[in-house]
N, C-alpha and C. Protein backbone atom coordinates (compact mmCIF):
# COMPACT_ATOMS: atom_id res chain seq x y z
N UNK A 1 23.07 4.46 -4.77
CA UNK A 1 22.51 3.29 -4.16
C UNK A 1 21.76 2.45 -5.21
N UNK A 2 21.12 2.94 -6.04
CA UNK A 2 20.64 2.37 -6.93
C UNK A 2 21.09 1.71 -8.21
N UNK A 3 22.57 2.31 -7.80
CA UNK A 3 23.77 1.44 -9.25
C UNK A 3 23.56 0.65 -8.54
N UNK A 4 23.90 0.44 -7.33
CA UNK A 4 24.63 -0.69 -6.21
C UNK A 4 23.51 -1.78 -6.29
N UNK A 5 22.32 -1.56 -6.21
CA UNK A 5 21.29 -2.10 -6.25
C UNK A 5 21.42 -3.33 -7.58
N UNK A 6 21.29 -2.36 -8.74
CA UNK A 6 21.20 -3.29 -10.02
C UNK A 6 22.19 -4.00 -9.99
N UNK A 7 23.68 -3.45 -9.50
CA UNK A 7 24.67 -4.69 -10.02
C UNK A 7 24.53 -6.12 -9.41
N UNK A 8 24.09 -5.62 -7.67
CA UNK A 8 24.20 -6.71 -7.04
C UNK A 8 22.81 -8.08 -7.47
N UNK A 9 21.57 -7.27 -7.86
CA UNK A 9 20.93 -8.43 -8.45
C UNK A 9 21.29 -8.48 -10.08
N UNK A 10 22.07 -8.20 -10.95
CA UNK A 10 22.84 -8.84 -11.81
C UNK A 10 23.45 -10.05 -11.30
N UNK A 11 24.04 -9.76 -10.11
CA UNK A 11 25.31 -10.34 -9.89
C UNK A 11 24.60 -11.93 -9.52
N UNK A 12 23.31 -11.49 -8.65
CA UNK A 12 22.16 -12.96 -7.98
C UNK A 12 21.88 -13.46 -9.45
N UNK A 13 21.84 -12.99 -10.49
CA UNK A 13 20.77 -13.64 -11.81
C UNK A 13 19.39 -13.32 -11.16
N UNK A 14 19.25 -12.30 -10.56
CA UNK A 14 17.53 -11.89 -10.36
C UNK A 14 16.85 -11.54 -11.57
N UNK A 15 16.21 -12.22 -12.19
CA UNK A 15 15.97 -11.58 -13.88
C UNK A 15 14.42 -11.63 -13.41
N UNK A 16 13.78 -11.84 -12.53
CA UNK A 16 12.59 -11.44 -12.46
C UNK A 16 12.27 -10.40 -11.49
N UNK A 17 13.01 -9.87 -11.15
CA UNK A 17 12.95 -8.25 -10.41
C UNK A 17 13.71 -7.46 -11.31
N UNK A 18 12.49 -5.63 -11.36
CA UNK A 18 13.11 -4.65 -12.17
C UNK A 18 12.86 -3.51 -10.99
N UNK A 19 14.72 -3.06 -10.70
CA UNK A 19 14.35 -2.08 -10.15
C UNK A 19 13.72 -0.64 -10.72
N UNK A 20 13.49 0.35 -10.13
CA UNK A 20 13.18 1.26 -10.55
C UNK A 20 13.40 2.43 -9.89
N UNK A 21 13.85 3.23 -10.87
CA UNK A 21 14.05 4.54 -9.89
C UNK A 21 12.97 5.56 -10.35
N UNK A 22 12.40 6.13 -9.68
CA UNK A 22 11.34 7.12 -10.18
C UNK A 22 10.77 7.73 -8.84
N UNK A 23 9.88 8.77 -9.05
CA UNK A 23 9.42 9.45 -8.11
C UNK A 23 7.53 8.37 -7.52
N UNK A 24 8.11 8.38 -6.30
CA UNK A 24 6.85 7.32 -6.22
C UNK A 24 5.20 8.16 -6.00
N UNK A 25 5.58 9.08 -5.60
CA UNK A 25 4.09 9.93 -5.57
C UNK A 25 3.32 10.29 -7.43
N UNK A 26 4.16 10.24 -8.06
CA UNK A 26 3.32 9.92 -9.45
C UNK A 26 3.72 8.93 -10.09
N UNK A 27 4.28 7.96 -9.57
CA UNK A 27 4.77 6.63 -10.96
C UNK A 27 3.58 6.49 -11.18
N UNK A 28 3.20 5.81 -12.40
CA UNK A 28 1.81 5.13 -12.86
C UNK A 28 2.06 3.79 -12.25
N UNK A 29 1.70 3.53 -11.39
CA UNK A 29 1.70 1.82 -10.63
C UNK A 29 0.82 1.09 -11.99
N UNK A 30 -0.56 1.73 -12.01
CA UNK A 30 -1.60 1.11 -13.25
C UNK A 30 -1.49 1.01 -14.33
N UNK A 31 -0.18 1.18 -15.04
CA UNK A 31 0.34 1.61 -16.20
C UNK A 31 1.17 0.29 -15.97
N UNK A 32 2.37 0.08 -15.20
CA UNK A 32 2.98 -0.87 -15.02
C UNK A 32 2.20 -2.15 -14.95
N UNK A 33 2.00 -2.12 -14.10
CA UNK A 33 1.24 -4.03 -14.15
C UNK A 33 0.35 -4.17 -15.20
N UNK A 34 -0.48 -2.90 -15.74
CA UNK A 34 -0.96 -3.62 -17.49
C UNK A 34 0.32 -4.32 -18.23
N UNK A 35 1.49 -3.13 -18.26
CA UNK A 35 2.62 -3.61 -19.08
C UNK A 35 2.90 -4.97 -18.85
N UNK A 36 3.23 -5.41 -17.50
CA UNK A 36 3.28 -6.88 -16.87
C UNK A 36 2.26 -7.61 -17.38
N UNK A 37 1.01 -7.31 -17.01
CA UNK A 37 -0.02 -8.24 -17.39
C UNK A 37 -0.64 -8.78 -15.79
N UNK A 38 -0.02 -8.49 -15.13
CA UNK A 38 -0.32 -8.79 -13.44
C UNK A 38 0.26 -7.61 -12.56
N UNK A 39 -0.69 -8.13 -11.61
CA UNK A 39 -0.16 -7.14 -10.31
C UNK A 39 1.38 -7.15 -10.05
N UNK A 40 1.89 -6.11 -9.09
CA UNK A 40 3.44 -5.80 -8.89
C UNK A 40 3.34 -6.16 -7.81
N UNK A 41 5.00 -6.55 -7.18
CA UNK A 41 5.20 -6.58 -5.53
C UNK A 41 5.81 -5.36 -5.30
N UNK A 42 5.70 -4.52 -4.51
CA UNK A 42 6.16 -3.29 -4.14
C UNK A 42 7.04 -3.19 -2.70
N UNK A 43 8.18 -3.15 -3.22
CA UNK A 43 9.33 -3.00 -2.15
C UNK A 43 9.71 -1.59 -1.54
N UNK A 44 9.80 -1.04 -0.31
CA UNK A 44 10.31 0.29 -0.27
C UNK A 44 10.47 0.24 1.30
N UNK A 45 11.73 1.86 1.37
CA UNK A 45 11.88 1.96 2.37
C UNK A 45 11.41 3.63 2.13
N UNK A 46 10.66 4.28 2.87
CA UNK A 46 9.43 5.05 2.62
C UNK A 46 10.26 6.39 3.74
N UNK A 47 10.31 7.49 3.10
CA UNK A 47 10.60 8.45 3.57
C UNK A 47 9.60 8.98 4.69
N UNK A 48 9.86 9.74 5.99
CA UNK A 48 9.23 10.11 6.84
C UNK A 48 8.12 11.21 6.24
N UNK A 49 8.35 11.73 5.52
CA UNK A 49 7.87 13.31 5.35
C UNK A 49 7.10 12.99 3.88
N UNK A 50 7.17 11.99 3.59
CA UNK A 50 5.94 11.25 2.39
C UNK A 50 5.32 9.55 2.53
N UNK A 51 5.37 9.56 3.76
CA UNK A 51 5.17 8.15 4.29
C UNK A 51 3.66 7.81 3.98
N UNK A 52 2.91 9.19 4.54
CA UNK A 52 1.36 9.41 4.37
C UNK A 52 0.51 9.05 3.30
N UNK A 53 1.21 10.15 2.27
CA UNK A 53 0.47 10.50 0.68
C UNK A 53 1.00 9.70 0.21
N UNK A 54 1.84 8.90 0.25
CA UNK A 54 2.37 7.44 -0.40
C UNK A 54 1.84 6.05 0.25
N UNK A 55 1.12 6.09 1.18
CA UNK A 55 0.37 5.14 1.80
C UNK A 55 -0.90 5.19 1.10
N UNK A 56 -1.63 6.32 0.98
CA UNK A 56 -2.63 6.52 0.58
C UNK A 56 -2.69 6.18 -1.59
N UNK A 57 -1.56 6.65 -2.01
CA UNK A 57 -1.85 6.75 -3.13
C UNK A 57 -1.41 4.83 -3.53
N UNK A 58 -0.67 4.35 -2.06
CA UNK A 58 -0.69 2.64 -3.06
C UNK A 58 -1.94 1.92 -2.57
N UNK A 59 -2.80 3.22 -1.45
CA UNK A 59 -4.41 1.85 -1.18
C UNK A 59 -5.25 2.38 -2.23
N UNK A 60 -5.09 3.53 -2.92
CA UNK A 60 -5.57 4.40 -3.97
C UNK A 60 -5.70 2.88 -5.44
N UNK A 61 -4.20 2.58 -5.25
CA UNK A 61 -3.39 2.14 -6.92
C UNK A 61 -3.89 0.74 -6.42
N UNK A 62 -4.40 0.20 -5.17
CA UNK A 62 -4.59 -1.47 -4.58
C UNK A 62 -4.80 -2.63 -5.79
N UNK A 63 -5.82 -2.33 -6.72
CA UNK A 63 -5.69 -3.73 -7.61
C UNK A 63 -4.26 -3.33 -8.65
N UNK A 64 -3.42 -2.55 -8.77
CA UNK A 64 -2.25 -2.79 -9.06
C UNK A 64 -1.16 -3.60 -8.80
N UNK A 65 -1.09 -3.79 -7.41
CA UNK A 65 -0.21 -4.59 -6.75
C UNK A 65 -0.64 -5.77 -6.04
N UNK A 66 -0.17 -6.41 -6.06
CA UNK A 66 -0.33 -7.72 -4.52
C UNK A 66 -0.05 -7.81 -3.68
N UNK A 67 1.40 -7.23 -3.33
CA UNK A 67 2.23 -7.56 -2.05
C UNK A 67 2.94 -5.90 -1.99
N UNK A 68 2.95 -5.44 -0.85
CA UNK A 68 4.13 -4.25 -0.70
C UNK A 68 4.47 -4.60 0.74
N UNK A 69 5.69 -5.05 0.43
CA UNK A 69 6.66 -4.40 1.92
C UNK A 69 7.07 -3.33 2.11
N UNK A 70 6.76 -2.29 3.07
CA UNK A 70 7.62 -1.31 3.23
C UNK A 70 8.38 -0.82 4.57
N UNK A 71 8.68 -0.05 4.39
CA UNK A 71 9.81 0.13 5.89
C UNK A 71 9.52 1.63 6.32
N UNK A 72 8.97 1.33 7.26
CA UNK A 72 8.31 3.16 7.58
C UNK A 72 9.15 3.38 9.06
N UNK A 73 9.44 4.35 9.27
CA UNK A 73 10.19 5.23 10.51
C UNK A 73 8.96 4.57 11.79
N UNK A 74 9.87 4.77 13.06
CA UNK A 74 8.73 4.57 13.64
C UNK A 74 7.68 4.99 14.40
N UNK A 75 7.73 6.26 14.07
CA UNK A 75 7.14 7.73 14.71
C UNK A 75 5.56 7.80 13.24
N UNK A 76 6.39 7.52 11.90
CA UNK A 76 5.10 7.26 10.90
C UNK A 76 3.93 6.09 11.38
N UNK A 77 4.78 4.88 12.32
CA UNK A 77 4.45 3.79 11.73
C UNK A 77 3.11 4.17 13.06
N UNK A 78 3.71 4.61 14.15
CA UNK A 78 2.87 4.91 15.65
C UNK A 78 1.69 5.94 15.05
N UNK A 79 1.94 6.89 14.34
CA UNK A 79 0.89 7.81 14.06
C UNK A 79 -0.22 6.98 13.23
N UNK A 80 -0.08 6.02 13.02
CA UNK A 80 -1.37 5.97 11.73
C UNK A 80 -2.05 5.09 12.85
């Protein structure tokens, strides 16, 4: 999914989005946007069974980012 991903914004000329594949419970979010120089927008569609500790660790990482959309199940989305 994630080939599929890059080709198709190749294919847009999206040159200001970088996807990424990595494990999101330790990426360095704060590491990245120094590299940037600004906050990140954070896109995801958020697994049920780490919906939690990944909620918590991007209000944790907050002056990292600006914007996150994410897409939570809706049994996560009712519990919180």
């Amino acid at each position: 999914m994630f080939t599929a991903l890059e080709g198709i914004l190749a294919e847009a000329g999206a040159a200001n989005v970088t996807p990424l594949l990595a494990d999101a419970l330790v990426f360095d979010l704060a590491a990245l946007a120094a590299e940037h120089g600004r906050p990140l927008v954070v896109a995801g569609n958020l697994p049920y069974n780490i919906s939690s500790p990944l909620l918590f660790r991007l209000l944790e990482n907050r002056t990292s980012w600006r914007q996150a959309t994410l897409l939570l199940q809706r049994e996560a989305a009712e519990r919180a």
